[in-house]
C-alpha atoms as a PDB file:
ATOM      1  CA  UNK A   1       8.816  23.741 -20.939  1.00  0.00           C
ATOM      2  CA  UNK A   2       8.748  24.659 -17.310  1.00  0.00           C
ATOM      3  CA  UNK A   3       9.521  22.128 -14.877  1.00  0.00           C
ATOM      4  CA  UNK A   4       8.279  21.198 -10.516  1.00  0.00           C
ATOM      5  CA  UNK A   5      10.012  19.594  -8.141  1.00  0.00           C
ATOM      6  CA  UNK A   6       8.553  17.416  -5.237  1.00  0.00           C
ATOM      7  CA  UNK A   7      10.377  16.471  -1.999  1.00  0.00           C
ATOM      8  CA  UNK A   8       9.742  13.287  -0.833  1.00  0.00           C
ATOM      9  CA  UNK A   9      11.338  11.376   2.065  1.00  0.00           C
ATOM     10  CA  UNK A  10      11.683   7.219   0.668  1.00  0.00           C
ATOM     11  CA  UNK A  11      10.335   4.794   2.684  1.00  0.00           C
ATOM     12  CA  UNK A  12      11.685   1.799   0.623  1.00  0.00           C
ATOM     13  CA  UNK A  13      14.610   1.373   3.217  1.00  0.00           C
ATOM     14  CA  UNK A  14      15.561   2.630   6.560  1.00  0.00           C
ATOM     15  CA  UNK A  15      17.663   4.935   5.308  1.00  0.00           C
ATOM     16  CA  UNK A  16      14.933   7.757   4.510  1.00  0.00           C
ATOM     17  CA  UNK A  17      16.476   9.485   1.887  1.00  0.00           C
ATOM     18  CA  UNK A  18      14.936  12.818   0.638  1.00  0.00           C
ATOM     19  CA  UNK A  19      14.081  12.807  -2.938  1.00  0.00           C
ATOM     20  CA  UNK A  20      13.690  15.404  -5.136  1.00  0.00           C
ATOM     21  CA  UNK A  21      11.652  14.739  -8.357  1.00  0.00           C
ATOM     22  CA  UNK A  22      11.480  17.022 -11.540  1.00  0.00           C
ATOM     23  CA  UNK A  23       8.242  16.599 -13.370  1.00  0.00           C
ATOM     24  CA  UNK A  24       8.223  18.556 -16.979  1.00  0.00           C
ATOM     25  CA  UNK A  25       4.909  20.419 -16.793  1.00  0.00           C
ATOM     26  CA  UNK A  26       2.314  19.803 -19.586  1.00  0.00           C
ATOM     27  CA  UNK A  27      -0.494  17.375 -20.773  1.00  0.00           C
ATOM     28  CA  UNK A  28       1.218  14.927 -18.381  1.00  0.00           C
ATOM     29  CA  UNK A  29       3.741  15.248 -15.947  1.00  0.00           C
ATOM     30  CA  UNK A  30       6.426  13.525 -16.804  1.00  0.00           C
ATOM     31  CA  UNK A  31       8.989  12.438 -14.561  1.00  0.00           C
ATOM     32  CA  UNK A  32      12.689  14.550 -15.656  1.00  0.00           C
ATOM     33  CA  UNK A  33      14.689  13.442 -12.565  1.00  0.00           C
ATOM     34  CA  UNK A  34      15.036  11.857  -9.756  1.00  0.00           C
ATOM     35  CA  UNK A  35      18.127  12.864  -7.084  1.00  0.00           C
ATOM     36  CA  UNK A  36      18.820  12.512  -3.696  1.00  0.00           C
ATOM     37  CA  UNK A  37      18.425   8.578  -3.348  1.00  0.00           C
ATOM     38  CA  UNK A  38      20.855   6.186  -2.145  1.00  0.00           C
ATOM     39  CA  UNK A  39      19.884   3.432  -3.827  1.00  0.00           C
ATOM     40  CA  UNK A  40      17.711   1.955  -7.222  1.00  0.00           C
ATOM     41  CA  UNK A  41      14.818   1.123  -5.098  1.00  0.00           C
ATOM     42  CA  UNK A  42      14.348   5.241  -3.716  1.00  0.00           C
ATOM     43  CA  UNK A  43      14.306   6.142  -7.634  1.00  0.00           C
ATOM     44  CA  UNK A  44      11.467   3.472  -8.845  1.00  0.00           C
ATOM     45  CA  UNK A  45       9.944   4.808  -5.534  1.00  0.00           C
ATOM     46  CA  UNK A  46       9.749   8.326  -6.042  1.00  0.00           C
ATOM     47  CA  UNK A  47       8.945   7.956 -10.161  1.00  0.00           C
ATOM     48  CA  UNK A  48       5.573   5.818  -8.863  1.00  0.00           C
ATOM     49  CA  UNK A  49       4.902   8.156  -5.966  1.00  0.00           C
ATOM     50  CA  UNK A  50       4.733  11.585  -7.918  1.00  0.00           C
ATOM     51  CA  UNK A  51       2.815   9.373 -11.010  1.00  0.00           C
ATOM     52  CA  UNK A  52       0.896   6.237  -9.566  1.00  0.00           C
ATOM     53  CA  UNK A  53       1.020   6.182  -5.835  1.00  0.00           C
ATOM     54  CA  UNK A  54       0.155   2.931  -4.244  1.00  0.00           C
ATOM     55  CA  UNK A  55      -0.277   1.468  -0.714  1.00  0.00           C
ATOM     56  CA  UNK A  56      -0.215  -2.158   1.199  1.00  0.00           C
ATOM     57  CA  UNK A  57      -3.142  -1.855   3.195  1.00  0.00           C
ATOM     58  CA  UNK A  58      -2.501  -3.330   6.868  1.00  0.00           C
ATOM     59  CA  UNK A  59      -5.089  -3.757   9.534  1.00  0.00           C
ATOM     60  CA  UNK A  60      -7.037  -6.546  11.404  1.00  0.00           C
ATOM     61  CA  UNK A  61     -10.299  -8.214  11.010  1.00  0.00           C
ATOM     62  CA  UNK A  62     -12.899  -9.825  14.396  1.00  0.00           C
ATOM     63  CA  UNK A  63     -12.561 -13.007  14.488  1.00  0.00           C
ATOM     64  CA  UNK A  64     -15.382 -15.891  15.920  1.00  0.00           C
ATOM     65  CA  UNK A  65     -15.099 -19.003  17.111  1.00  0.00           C
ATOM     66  CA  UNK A  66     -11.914 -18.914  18.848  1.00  0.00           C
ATOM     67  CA  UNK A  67     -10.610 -20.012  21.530  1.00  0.00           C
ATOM     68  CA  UNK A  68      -8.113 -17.387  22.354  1.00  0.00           C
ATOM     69  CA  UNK A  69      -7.721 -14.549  19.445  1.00  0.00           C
ATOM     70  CA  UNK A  70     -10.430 -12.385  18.874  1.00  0.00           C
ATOM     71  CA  UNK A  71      -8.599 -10.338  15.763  1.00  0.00           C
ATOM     72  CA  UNK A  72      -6.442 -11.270  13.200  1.00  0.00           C
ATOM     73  CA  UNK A  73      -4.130  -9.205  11.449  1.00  0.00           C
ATOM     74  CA  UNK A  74      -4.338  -9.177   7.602  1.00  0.00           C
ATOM     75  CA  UNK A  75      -2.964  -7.018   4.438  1.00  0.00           C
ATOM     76  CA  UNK A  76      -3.610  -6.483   0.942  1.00  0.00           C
ATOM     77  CA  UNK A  77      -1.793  -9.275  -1.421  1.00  0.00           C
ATOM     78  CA  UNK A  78      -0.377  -6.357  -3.331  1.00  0.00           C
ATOM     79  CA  UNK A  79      -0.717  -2.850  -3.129  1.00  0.00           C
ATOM     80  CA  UNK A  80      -3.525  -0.619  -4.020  1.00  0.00           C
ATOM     81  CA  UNK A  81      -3.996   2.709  -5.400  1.00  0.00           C
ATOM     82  CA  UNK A  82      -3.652   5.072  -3.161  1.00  0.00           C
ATOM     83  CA  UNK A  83      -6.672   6.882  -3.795  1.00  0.00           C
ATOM     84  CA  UNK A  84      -8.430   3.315  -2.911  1.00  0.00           C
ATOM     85  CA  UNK A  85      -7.329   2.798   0.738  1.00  0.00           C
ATOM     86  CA  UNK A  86     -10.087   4.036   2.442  1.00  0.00           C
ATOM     87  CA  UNK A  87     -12.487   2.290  -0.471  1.00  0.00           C
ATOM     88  CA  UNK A  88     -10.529  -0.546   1.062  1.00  0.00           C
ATOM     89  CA  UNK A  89     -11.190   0.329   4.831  1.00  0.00           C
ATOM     90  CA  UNK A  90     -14.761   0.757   4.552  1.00  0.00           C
ATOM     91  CA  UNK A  91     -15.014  -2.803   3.020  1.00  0.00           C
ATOM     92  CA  UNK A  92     -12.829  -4.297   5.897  1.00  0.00           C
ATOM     93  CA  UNK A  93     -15.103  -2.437   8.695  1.00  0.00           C
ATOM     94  CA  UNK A  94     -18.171  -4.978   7.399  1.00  0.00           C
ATOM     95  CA  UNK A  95     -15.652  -8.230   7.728  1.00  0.00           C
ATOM     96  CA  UNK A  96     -15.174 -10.716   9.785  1.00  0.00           C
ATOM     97  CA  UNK A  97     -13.116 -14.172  10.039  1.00  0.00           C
ATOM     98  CA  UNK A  98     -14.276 -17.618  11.486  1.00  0.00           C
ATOM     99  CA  UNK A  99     -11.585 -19.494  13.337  1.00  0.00           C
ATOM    100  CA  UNK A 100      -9.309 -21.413  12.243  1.00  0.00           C
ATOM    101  CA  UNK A 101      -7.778 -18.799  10.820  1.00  0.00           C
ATOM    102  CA  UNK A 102      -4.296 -19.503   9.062  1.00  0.00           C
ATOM    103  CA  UNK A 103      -1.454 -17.571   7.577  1.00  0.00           C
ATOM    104  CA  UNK A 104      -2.289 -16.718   4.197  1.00  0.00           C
ATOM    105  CA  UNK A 105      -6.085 -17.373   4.117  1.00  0.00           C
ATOM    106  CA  UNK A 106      -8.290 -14.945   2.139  1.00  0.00           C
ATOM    107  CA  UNK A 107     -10.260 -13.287   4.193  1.00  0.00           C
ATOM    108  CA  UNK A 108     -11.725 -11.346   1.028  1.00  0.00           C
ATOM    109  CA  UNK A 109     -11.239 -11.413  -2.377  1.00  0.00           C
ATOM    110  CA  UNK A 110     -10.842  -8.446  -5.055  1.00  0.00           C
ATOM    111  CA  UNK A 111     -11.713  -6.122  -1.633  1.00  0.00           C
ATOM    112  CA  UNK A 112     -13.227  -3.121  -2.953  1.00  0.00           C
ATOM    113  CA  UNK A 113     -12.634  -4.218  -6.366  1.00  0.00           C
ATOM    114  CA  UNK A 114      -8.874  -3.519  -6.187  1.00  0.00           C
ATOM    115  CA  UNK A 115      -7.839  -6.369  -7.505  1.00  0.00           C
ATOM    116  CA  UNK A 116      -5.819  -7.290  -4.692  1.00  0.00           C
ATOM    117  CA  UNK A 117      -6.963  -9.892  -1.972  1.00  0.00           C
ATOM    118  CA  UNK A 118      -7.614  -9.131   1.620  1.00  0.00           C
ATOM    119  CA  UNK A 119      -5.002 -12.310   3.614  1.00  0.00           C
ATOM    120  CA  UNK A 120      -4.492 -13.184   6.981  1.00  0.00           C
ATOM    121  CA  UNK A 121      -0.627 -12.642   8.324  1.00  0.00           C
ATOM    122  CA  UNK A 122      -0.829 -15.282  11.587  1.00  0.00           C
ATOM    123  CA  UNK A 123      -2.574 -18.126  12.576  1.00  0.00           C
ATOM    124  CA  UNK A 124      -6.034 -17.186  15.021  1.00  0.00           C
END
């Protein structure tokens, strides 16, 4: 069975370690190897990357009624598929908060049917 390696550079510390990952070609590409991390977290990172990439989805949302802020920042609960992030965009562009606004509201629930909730990271 013939095997590919992808080169990725972690991001799960500030180390940014470069991975390399074997994946035995066939039906599905299973992960062979993993070298070139420093540490546990850089292996379980580059296994999901090459197989299941996902993504926390930061970004801020208007907010009315305030006194002072006029955005609020916000992020997914947990991440998302990759392939969903922009799925995930579009639904933010059509959102908007009301103030008070606290720290760990939901802005928007299952956004763009990800499962994950849309939350607000300060107080506005």
């Amino acid at each position: 069975m013939e095997n590919k390696q992808q080169v990725l550079t972690c991001i799960r510390c500030p180390r940014g370690c470069q991975v390399t990952v074997s994946l035995a070609l066939g039906a599905d590409e299973a992960v062979v190897s993993v070298v070139g991390n420093s540490c546990k977290r850089g292996e379980a990172y580059a296994r999901a990357e090459v197989t299941n990439p996902v993504r926390t989805v930061t970004t801020t949302v208007p907010v009315s009624g305030g006194a002072t802020e006029k955005m609020v920042s916000v992020k997914t609960s947990r991440e998302v598929p990759k392939d969903k992030v922009f799925d995930v965009m579009a639904a933010v562009m059509g959102l908007s908060a009301v103030s008070p606004v606290r720290i760990g509201d939901v802005i928007c629930e299952n956004i763009a049917g990800t499962g994950a909730d849309l939350i607000a990271t300060k107080d506005a």
